[in-house]
Structure formats: structure tokens, C-alpha cells
Protein backbone atom coordinates (compact mmCIF):
# COMPACT_ATOMS: atom_id res chain seq x y z
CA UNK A 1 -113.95 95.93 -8.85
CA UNK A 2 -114.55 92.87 -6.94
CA UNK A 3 -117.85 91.37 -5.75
CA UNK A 4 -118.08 93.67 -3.05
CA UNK A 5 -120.71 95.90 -2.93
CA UNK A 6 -120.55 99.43 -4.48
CA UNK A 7 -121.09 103.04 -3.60
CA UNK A 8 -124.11 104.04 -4.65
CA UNK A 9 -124.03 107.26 -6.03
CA UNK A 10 -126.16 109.02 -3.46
CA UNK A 11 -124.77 107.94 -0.53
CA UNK A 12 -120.69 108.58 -1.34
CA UNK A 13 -117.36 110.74 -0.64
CA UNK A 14 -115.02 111.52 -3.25
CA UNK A 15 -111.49 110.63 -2.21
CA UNK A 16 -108.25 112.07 -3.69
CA UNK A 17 -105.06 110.62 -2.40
CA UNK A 18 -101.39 111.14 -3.74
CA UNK A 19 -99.39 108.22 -3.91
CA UNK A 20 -96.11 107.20 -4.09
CA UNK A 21 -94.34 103.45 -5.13
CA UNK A 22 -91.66 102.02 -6.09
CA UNK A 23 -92.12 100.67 -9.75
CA UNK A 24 -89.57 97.69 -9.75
CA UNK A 25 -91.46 94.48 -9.23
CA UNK A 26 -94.90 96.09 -10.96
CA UNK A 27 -96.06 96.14 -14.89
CA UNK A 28 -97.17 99.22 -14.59
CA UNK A 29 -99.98 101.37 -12.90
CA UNK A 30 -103.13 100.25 -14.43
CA UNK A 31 -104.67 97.20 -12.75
CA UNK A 32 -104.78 94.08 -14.81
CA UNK A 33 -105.79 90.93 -14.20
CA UNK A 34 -103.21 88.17 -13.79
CA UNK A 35 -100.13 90.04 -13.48
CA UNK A 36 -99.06 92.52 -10.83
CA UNK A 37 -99.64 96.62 -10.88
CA UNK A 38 -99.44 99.30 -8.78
CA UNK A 39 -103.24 100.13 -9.38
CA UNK A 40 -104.18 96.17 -8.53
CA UNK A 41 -102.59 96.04 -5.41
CA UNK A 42 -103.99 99.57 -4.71
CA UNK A 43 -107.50 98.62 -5.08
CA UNK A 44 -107.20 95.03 -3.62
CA UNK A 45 -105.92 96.78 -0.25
CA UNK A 46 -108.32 99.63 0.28
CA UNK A 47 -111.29 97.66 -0.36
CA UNK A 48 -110.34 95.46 2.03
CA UNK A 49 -110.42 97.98 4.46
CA UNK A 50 -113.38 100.20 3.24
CA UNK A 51 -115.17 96.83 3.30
CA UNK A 52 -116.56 97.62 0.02
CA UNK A 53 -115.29 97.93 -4.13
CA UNK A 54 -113.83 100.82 -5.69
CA UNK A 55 -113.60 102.08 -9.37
CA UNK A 56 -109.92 103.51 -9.26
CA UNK A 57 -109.25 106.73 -11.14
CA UNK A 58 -105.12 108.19 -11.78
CA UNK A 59 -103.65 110.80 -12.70
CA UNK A 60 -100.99 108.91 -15.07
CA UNK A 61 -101.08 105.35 -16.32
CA UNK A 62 -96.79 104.72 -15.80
CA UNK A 63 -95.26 101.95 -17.62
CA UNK A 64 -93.82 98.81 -16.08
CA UNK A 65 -90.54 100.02 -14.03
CA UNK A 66 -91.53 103.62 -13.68
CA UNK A 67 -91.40 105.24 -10.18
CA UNK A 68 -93.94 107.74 -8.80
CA UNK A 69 -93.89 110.25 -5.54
CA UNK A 70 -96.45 112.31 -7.11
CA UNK A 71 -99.11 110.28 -8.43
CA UNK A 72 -102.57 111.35 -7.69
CA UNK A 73 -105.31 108.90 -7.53
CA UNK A 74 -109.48 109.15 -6.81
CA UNK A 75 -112.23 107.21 -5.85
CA UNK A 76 -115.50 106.86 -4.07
CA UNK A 77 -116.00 106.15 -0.24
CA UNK A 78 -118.92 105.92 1.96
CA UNK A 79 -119.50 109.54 3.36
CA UNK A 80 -118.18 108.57 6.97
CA UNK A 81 -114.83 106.86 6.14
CA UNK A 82 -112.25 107.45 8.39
CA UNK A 83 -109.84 108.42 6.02
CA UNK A 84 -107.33 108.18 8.31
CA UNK A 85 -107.45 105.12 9.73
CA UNK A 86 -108.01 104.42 5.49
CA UNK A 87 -104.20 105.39 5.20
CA UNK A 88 -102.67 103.87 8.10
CA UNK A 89 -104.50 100.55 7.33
CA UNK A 90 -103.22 100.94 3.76
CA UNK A 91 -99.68 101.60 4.36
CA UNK A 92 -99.24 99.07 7.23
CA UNK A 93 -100.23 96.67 4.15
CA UNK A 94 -98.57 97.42 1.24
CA UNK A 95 -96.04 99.64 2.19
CA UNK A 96 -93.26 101.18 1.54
CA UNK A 97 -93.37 99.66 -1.25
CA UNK A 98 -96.84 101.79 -2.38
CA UNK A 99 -97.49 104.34 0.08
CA UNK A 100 -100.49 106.66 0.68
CA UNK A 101 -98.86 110.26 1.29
CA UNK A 102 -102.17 112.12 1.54
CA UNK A 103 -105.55 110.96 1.88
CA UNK A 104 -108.38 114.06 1.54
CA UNK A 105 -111.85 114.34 0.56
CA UNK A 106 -112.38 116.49 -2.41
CA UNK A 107 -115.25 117.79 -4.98
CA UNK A 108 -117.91 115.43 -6.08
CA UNK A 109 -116.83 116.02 -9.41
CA UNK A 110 -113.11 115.89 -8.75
CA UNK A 111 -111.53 113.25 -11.20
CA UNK A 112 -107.57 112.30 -10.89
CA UNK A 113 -107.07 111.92 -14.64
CA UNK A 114 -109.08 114.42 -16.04
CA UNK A 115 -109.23 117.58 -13.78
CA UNK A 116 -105.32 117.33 -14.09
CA UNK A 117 -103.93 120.53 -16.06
CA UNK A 118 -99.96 119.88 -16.10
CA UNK A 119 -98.05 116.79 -15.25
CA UNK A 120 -94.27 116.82 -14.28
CA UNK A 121 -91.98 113.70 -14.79
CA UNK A 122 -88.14 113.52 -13.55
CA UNK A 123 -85.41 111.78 -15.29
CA UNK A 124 -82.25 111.11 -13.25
CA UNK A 125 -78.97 109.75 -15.08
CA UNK A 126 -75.85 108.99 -13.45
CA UNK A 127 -72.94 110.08 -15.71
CA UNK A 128 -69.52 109.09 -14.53
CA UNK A 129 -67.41 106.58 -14.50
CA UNK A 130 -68.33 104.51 -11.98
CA UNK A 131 -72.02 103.16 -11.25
CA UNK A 132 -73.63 103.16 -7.69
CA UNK A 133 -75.18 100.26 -6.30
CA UNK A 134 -77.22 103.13 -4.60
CA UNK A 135 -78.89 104.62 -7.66
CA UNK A 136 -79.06 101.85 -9.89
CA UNK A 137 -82.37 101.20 -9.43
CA UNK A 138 -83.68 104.83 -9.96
CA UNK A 139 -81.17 106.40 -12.26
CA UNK A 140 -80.35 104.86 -15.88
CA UNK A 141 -76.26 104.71 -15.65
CA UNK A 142 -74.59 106.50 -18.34
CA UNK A 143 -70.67 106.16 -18.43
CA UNK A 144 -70.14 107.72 -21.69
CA UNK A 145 -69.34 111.68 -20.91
CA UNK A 146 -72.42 113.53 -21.58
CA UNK A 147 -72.23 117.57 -23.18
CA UNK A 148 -74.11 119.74 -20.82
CA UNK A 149 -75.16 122.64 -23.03
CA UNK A 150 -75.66 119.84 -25.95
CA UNK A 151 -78.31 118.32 -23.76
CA UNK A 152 -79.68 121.61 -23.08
CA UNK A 153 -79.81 122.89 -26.58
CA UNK A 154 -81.45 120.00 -27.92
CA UNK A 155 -84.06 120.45 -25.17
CA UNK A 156 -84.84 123.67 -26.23
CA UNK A 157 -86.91 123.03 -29.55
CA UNK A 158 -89.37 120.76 -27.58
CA UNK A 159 -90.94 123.71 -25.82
CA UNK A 160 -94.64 124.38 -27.23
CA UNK A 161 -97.43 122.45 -29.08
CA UNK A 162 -96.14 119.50 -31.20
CA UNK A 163 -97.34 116.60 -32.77
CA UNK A 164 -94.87 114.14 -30.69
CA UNK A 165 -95.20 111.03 -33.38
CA UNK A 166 -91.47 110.51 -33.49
CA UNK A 167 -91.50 109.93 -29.37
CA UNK A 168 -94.61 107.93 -28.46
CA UNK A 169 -96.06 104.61 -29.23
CA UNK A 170 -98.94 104.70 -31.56
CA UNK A 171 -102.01 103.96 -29.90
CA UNK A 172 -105.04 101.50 -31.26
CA UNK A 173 -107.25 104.00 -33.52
CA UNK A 174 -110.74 104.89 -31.75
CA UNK A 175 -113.78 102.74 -31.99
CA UNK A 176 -114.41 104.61 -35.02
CA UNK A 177 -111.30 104.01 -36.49
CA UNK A 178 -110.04 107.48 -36.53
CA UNK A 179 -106.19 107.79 -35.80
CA UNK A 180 -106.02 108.93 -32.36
CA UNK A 181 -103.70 112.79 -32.24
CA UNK A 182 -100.20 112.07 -30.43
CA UNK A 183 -100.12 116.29 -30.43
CA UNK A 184 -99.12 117.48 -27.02
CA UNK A 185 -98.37 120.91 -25.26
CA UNK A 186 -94.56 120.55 -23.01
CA UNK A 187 -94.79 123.67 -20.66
CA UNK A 188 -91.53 123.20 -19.41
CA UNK A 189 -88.20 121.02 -19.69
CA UNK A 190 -84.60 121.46 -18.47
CA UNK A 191 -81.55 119.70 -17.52
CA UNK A 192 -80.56 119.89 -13.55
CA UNK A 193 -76.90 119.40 -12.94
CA UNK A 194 -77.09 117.95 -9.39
CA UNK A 195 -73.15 117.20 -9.07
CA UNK A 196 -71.30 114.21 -8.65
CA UNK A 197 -71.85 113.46 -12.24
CA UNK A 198 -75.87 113.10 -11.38
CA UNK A 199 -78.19 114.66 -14.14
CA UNK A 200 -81.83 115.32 -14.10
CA UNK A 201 -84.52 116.08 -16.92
CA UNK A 202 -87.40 117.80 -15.71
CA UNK A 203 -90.16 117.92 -18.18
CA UNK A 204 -93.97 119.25 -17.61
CA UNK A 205 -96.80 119.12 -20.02
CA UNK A 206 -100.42 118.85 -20.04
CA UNK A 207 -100.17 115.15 -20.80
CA UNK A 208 -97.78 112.80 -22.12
CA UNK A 209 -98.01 110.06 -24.76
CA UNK A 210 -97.17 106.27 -24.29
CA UNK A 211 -93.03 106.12 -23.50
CA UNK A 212 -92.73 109.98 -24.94
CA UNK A 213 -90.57 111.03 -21.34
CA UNK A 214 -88.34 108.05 -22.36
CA UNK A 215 -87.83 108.91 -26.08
CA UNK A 216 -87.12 112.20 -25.28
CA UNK A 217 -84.29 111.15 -23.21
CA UNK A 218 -82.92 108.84 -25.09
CA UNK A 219 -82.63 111.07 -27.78
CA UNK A 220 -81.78 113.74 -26.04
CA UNK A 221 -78.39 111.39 -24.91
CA UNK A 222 -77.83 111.40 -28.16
CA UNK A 223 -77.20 114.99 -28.53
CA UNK A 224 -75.15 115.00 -25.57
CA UNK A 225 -72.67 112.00 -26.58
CA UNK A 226 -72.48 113.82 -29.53
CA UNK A 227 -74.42 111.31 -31.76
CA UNK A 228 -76.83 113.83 -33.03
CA UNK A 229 -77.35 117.85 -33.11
CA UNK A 230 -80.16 119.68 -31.66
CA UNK A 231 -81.13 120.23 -35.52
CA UNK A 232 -81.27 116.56 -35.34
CA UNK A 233 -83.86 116.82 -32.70
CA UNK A 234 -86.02 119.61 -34.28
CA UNK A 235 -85.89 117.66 -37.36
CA UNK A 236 -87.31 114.29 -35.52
CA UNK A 237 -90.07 115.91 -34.43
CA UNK A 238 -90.85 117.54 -37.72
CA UNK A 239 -90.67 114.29 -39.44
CA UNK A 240 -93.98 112.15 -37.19
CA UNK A 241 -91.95 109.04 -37.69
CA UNK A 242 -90.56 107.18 -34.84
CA UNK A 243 -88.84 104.63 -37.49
CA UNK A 244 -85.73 107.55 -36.23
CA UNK A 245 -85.61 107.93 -32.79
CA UNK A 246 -83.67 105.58 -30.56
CA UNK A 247 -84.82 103.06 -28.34
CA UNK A 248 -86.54 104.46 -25.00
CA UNK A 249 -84.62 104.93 -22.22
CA UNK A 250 -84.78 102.34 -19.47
CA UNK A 251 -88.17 102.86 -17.19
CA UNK A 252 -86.13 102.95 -13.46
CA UNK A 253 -84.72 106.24 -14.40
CA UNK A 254 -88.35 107.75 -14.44
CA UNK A 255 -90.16 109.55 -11.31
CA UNK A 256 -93.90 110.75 -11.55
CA UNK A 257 -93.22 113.77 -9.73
CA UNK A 258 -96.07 115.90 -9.42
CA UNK A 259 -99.61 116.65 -10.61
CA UNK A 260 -100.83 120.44 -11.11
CA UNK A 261 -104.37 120.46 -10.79
């Protein structure tokens, strides 16, 4: 990226670094040009101070709004880069609003996105009366008394292999025009009380679809205001059509929390 010069493939260091960032003022992770990401201002500020481009590689592409404190990035380095310096330099810059919390050299082949074998993404909600001028930027404010063991029942059929139509945006077909699969293997997901009327979905999977976290929530809501049944859920996901599942949930509530590799 950039007309700096690149890497050449003999001569480079494979760089893994988890990051962290605050997804308010950003549409999204992936760089794009003319508008501004968490992956733009990523690459603009360590090629500045490796002195030379970078092709950017993460573990998870988060929406616009979506917070991370877990999300792992790679790239290529000269072999003798102080990485080091590499995060102080990098910090000082663009933090704390993006923040490099570990910078290591790791395998050759070593590839953010694709060596990845689980992915864990936290939900917060605040559900009470009041709101808190203190959360409301990282927890979607719910005032409407939300059922506990509703939330957790509905939670339960979501465990497993599905084909998760009803809960992600359908992607473009492949360049050949297959439909691309929207199946996808949830390893784990609970509800956390955390008290004070502060709840917490924790969800892991071996990847995600396009807003699924947020559907899920939403949805899950549902059960708990007592809008819908934990059938109701089993029987969304059954049906592949997102034409019946609510609107996501708002993106501020969302943390990339971790990447199993």
C-alpha cells in the first residue's frame, strides 16, 4: 500500500501484533480509500515508521462502530525491525485511540485471518432504568426489563453447525456466481450477569458472518422482553430467511475480544 517500496519476499519478518481501538469515529476495520478505518490509519502509521509499505492482514473485518481489544493483525517487516521501537512509535501516533498491545515476530507462514481457529466477540447491554453517560458508548442501553433465563434459553439452540442465513447479510456470490455458504460452527455462547443491571453475551465460533453477533442479539432481546420464545429462535434459524429477524443491534455494544489461534 502506498508508493513506498515493498518487502521483498526474501529479505522479510513476519509480524503479528494484537490490537486494540476504539471503533467510534471509524467505518470499520478494513482500509478504504476516502473514508476513515481502523486498518487505514493502521497501515498509514507503521509505514511511516518502517519507512517502507505493508500489505495488512486481520483477524476480523469489524463493522463501522465495533470495538476491539483482541484483534490480531500481520504483516511483513524487514528482518531487523526494531519491533519495539515499531510499537512505541505507533502508539505515540495514533493512540489510544488504536493501540498496539503486542508486537512479536512469528512463522513465515503465520497469517492473522486464516491461521485463526476460534474467534470470541462480547456484547455488553445495560439493562436498568437509568442510562450511564459512562457506558453509552460501549454498551447498547436497554431500559425495558430483560428475562435472564429467557435470554439464556434462547441462546441455547445456537450451539453447533448451522446455516446462519436468518442472522447475516448476504454476501456478493463468488466470481463464479456460486452463492457463497453463510454455514458456521458457534463453539460457545452465554449470558454473563455482571450486576448493576449490566449484561454480557459471550459468543465464540470459528468465524462469523457479516452483522451475525448483532442479529443474534437483537433477537435474542427479543426473547428476553418477552417478544419471542426460544422456539422462536430455533425456528429462525431453521427457516434461512432474514426477512424475520429484527434489526441488528447497535455496533458500540460489540468488543472483538480475543483470537484463538
Amino acid at each position: 500500500m502506498g508508493a513506498s517500496l515493498r518487502v521483498q519476499a526474501a529479505a522479510r519478518s513476519r509480524v503479528r501484533a494484537t490490537v486494540a481501538y476504539d471503533g467510534s469515529g471509524f467505518a470499520g476495520f478494513w482500509p478504504n480509500p476516502g473514508v476513515r478505518t481502523v486498518g487505514g490509519l493502521l497501515v498509514e502509521a507503521i509505514e511511516k515508521v518502517l519507512g517502507l509499505g505493508i500489505e495488512l492482514t486481520c483477524a476480523g473485518r469489524t463493522d463501522a462502530g465495533v470495538h476491539a481489544s483482541g484483534q490480531v493483525i500481520s504483516f511483513d517487516a524487514a528482518p531487523d525491525a526494531d519491533l519495539r521501537r515499531l510499537q512505541r512509535a505507533v502508539n505515540r501516533m495514533i493512540g489510544p485511540e488504536v493501540v498496539l498491545r503486542e508486537v512479536e515476530v512469528a512463522d513465515p507462514q503465520f497469517d492473522a485471518r486464516h491461521a485463526a481457529v476460534a474467534r470470541t466477540y462480547r456484547y455488553t447491554i445495560l439493562n436498568r432504568s437509568e442510562p450511564d453517560p459512562f457506558s453509552a458508548a460501549t454498551a447498547w442501553y436497554v431500559p425495558v426489563p430483560l428475562d435472564l433465563r429467557a435470554l439464556r434459553a434462547g441462546t441455547d439452540p445456537l450451539i453447533g453447525e448451522h446455516d446462519f442465513s436468518s442472522f447475516c447479510r448476504r454476501p456478493k456470490p463468488g466470481p463464479d456466481g456460486a452463492e457463497v455458504s453463510l454455514s458456521r460452527r458457534v463453539l460457545s455462547a452465554e449470558w454473563v450477569d455482571l450486576g448493576e443491571g449490566v449484561l454480557r453475551f459471550d459468543v465464540s465460533a470459528t468465524s462469523f458472518c457479516h452483522q451475525m453477533v448483532r442479529s443474534l442479539v437483537a433477537t435474542l432481546v427479543d426473547v428476553g422482553r418477552g417478544k419471542r420464545t426460544p422456539a422462536d429462535v430455533m425456528a429462525l434459524l431453521r427457516a434461512k430467511d432474514r426477512s424475520g429477524a429484527p434489526t441488528p443491534a447497535p455496533p458500540h455494544g460489540l468488543n472483538l475480544w480475543h483470537v484463538r489461534y
